[in-house]
PDB file of N, CA and C in Angstrom:
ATOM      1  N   UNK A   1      14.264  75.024   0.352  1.00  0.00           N
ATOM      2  CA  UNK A   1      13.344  73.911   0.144  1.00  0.00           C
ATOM      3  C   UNK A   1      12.077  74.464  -0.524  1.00  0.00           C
ATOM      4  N   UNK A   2      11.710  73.727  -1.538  1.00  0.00           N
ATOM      5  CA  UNK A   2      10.672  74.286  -1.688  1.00  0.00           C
ATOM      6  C   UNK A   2       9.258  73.845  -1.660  1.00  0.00           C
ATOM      7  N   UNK A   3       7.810  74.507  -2.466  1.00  0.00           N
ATOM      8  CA  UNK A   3       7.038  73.462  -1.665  1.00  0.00           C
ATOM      9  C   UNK A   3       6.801  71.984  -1.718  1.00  0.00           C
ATOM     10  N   UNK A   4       7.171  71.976  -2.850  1.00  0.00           N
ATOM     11  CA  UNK A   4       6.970  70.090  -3.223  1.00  0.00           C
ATOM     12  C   UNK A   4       7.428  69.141  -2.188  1.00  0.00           C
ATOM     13  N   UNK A   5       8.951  69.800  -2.366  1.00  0.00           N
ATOM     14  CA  UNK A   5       9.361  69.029  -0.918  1.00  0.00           C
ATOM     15  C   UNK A   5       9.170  68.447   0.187  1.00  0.00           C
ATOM     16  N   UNK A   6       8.343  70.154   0.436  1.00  0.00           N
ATOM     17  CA  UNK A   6       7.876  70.068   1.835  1.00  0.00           C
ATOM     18  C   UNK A   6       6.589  69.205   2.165  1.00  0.00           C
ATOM     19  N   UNK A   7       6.276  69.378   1.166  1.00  0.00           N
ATOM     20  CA  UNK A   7       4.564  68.507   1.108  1.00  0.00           C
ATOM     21  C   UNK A   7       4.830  67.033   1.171  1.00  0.00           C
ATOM     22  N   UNK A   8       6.195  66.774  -0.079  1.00  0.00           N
ATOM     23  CA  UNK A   8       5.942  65.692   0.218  1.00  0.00           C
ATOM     24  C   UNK A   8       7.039  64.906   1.660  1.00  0.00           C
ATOM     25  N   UNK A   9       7.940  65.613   1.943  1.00  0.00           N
ATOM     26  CA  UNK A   9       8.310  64.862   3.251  1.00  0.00           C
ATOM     27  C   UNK A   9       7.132  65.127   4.379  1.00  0.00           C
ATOM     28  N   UNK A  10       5.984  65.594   4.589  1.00  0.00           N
ATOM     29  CA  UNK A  10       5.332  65.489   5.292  1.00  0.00           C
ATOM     30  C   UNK A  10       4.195  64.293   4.685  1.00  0.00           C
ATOM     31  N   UNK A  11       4.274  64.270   3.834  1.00  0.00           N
ATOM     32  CA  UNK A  11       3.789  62.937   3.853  1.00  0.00           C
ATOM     33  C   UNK A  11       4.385  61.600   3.744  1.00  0.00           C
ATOM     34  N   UNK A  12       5.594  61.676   3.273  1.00  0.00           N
ATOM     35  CA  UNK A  12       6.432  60.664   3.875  1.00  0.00           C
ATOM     36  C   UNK A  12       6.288  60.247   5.081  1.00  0.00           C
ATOM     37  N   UNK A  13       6.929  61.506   6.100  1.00  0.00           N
ATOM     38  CA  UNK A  13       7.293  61.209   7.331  1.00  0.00           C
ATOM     39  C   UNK A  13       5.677  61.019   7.990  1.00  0.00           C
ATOM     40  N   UNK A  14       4.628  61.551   7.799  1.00  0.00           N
ATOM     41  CA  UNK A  14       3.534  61.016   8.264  1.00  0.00           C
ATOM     42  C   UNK A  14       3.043  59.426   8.023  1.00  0.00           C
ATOM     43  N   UNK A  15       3.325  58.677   7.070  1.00  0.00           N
ATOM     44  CA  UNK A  15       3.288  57.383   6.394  1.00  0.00           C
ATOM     45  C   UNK A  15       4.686  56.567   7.628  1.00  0.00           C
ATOM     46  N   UNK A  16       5.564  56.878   7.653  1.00  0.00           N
ATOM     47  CA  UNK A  16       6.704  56.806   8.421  1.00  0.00           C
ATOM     48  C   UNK A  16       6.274  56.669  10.274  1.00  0.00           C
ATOM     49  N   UNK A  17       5.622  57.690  10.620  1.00  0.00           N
ATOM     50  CA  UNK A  17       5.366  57.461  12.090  1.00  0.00           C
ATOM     51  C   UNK A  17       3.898  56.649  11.968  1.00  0.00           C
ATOM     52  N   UNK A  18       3.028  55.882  11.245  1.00  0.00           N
ATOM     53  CA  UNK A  18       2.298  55.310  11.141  1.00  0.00           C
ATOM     54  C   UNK A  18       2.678  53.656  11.100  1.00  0.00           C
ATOM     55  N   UNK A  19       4.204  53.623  10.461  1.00  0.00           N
ATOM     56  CA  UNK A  19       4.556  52.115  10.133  1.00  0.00           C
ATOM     57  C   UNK A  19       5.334  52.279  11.313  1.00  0.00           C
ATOM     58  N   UNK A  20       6.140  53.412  12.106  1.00  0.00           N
ATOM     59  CA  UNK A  20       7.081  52.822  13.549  1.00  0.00           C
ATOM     60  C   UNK A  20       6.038  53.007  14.451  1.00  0.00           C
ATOM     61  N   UNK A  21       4.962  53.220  14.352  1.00  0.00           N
ATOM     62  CA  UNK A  21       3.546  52.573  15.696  1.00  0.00           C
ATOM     63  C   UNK A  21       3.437  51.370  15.489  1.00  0.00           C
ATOM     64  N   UNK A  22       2.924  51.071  14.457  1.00  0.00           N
ATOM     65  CA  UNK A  22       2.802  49.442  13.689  1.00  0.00           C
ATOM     66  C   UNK A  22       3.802  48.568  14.442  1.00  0.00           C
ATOM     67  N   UNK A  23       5.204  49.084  13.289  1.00  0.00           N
ATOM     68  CA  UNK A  23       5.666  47.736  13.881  1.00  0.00           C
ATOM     69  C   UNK A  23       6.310  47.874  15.408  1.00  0.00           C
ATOM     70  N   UNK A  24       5.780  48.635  16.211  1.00  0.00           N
ATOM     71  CA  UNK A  24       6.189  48.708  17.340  1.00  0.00           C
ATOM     72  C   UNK A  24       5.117  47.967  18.175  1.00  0.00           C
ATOM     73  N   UNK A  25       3.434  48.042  17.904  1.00  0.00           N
ATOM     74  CA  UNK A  25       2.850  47.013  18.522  1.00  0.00           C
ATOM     75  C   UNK A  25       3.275  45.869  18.143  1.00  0.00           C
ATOM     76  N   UNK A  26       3.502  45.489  17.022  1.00  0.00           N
ATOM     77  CA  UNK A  26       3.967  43.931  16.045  1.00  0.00           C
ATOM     78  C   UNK A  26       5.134  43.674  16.843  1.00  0.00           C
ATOM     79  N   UNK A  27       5.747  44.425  17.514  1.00  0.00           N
ATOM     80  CA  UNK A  27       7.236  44.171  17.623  1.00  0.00           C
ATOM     81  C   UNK A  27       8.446  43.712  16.876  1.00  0.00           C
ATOM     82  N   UNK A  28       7.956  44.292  15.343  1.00  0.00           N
ATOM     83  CA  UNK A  28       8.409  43.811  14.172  1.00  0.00           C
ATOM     84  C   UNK A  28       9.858  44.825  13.801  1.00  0.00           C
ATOM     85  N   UNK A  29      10.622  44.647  13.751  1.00  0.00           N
ATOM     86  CA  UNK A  29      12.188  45.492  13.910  1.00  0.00           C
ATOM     87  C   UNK A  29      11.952  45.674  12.305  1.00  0.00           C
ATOM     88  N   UNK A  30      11.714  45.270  11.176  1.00  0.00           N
ATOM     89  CA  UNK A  30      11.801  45.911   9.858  1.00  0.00           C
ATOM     90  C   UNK A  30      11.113  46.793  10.128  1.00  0.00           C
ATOM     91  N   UNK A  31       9.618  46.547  10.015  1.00  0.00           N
ATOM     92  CA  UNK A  31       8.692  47.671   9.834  1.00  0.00           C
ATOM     93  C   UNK A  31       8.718  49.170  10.506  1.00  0.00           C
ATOM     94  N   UNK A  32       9.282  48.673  11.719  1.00  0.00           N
ATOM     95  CA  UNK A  32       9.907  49.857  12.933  1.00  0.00           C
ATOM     96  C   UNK A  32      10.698  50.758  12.362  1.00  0.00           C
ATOM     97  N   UNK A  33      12.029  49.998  11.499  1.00  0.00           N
ATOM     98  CA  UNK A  33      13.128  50.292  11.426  1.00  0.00           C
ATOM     99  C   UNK A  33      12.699  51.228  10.176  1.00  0.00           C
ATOM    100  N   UNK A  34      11.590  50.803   9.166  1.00  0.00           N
ATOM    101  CA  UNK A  34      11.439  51.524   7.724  1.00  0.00           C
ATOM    102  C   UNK A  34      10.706  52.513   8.394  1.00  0.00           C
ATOM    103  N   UNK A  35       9.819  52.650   9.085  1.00  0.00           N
ATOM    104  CA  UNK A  35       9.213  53.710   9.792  1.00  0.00           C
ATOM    105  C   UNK A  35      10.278  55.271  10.507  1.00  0.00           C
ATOM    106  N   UNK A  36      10.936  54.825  10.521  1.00  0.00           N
ATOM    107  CA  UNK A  36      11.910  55.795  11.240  1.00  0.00           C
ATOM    108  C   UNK A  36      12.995  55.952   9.835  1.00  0.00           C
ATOM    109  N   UNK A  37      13.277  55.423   9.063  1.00  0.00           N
ATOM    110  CA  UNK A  37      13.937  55.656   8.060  1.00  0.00           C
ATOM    111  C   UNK A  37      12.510  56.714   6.692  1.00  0.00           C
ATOM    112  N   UNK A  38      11.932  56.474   6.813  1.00  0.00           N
ATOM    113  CA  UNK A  38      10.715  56.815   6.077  1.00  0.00           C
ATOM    114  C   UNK A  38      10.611  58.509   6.846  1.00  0.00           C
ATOM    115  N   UNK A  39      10.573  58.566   8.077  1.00  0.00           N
ATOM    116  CA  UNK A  39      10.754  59.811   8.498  1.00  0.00           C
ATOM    117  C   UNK A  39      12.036  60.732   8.858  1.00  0.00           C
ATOM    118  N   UNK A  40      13.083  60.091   8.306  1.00  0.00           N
ATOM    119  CA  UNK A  40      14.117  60.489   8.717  1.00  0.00           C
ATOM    120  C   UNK A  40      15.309  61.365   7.353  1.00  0.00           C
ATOM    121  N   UNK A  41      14.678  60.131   6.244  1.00  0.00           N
ATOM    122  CA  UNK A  41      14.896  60.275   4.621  1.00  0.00           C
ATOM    123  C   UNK A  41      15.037  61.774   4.037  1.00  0.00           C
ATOM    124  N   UNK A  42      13.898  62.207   4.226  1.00  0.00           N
ATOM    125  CA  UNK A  42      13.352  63.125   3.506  1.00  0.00           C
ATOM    126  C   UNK A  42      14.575  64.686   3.997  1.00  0.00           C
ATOM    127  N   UNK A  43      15.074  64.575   5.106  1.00  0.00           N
ATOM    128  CA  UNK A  43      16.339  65.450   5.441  1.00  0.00           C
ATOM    129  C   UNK A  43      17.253  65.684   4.641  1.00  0.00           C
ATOM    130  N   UNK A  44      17.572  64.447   4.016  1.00  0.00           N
ATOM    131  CA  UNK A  44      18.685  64.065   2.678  1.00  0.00           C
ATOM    132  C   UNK A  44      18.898  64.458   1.590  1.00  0.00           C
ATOM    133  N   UNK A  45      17.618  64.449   1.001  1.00  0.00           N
ATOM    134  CA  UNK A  45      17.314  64.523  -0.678  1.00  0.00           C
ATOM    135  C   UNK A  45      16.646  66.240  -0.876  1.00  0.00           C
ATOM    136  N   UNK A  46      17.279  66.497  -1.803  1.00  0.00           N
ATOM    137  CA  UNK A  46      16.924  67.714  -2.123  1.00  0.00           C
ATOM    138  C   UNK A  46      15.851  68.053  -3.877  1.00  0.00           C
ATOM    139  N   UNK A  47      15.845  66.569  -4.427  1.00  0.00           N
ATOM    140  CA  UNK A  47      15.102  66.386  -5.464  1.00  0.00           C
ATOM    141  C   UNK A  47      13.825  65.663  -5.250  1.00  0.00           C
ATOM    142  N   UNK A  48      12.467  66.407  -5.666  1.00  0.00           N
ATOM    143  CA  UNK A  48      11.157  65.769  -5.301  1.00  0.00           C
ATOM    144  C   UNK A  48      11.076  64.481  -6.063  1.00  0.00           C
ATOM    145  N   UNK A  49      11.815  64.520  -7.491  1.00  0.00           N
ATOM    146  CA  UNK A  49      11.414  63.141  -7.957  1.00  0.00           C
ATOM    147  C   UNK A  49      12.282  62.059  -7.195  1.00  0.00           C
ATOM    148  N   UNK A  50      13.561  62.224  -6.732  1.00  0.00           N
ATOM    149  CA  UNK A  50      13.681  61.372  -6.013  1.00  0.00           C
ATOM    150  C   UNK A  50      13.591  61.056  -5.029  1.00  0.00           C
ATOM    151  N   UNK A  51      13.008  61.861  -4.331  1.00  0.00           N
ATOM    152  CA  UNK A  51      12.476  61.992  -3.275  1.00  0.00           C
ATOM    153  C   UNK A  51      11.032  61.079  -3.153  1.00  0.00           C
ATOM    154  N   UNK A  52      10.373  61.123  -4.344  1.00  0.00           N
ATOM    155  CA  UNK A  52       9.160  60.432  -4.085  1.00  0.00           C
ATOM    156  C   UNK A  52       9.816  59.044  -4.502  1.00  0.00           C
ATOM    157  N   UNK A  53      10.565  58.807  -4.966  1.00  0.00           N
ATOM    158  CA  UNK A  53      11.098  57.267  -5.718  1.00  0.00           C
ATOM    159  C   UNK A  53      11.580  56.559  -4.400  1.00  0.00           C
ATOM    160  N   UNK A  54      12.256  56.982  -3.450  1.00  0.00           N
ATOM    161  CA  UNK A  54      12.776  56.742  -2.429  1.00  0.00           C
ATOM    162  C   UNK A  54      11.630  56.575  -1.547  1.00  0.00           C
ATOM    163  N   UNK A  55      10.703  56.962  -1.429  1.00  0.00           N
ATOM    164  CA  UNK A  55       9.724  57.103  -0.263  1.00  0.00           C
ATOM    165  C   UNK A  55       9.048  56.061  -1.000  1.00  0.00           C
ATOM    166  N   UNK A  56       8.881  55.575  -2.117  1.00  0.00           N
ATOM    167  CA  UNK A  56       7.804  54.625  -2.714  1.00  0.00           C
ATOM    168  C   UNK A  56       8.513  53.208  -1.828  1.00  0.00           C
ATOM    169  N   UNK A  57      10.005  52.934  -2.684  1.00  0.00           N
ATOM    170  CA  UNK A  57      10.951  52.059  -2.450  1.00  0.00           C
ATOM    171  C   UNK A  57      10.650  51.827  -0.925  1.00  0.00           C
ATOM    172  N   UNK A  58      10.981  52.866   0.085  1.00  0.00           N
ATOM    173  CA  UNK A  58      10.914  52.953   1.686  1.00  0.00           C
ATOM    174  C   UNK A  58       9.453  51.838   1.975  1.00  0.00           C
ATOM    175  N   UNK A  59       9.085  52.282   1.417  1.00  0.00           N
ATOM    176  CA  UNK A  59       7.252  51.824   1.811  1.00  0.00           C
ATOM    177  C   UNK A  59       7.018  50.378   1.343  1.00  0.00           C
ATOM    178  N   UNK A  60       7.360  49.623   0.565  1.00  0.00           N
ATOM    179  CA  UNK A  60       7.491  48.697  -0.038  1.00  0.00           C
ATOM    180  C   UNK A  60       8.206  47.546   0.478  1.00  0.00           C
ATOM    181  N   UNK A  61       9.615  47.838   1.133  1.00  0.00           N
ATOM    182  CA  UNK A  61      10.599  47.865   1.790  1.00  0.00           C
ATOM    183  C   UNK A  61       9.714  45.847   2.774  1.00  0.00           C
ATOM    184  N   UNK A  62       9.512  46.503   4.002  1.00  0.00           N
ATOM    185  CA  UNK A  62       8.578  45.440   4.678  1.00  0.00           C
ATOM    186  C   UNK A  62       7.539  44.527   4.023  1.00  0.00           C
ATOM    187  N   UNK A  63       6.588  44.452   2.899  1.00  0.00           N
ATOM    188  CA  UNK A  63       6.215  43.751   2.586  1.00  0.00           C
ATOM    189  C   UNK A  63       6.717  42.753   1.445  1.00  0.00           C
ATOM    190  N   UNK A  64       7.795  43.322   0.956  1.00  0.00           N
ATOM    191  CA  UNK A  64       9.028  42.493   0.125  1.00  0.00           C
ATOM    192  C   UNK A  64       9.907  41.711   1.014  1.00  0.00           C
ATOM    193  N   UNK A  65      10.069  42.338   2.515  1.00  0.00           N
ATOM    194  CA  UNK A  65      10.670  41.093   3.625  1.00  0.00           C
ATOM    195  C   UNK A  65       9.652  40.391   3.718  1.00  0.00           C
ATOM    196  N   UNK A  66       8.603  40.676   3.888  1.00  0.00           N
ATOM    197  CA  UNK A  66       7.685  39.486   4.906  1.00  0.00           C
ATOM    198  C   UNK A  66       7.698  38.425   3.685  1.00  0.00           C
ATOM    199  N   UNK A  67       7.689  38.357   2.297  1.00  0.00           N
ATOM    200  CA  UNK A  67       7.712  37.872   0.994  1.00  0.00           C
ATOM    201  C   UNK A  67       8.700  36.790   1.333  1.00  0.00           C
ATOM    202  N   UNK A  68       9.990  37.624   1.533  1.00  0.00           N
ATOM    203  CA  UNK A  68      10.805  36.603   1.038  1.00  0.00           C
ATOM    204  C   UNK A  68      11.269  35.905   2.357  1.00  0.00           C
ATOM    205  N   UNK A  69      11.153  35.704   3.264  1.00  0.00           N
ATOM    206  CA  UNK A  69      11.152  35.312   4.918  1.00  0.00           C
ATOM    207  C   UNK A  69      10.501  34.762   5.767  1.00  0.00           C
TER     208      UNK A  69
END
């Protein structure tokens, strides 16, 4: 791994345990659910650019539900 990576799944997964606090006071099961996927992601991918494309998408994720719902 190298450092890009690493930098950026720590900021993923830091963005990630910020939205499964969230939607865990909200009691909101998307936001929860992208929160734990947001920190969980970054295990997977071994490319930073897609790695950041995926973490953008991840993040986005809940306010494109609340949109259309």
């Amino acid at each position: 791994m190298n450092t890009a990576l690493l930098l950026w799944a720590i900021v993923f997964s830091s963005i990630g345990v910020g939205y499964f606090i969230y939607g865990k006071k909200r009691d909101d099961f998307a936001i929860r659910s992208t929160g734990l996927a947001l920190i969980l992601f970054p295990y997977f991918i071994d490319n930073a650019f897609l790695l950041v494309l995926v973490g953008l998408i991840l993040m986005a994720v809940p306010k494109l539900l609340s949109r259309y719902m």
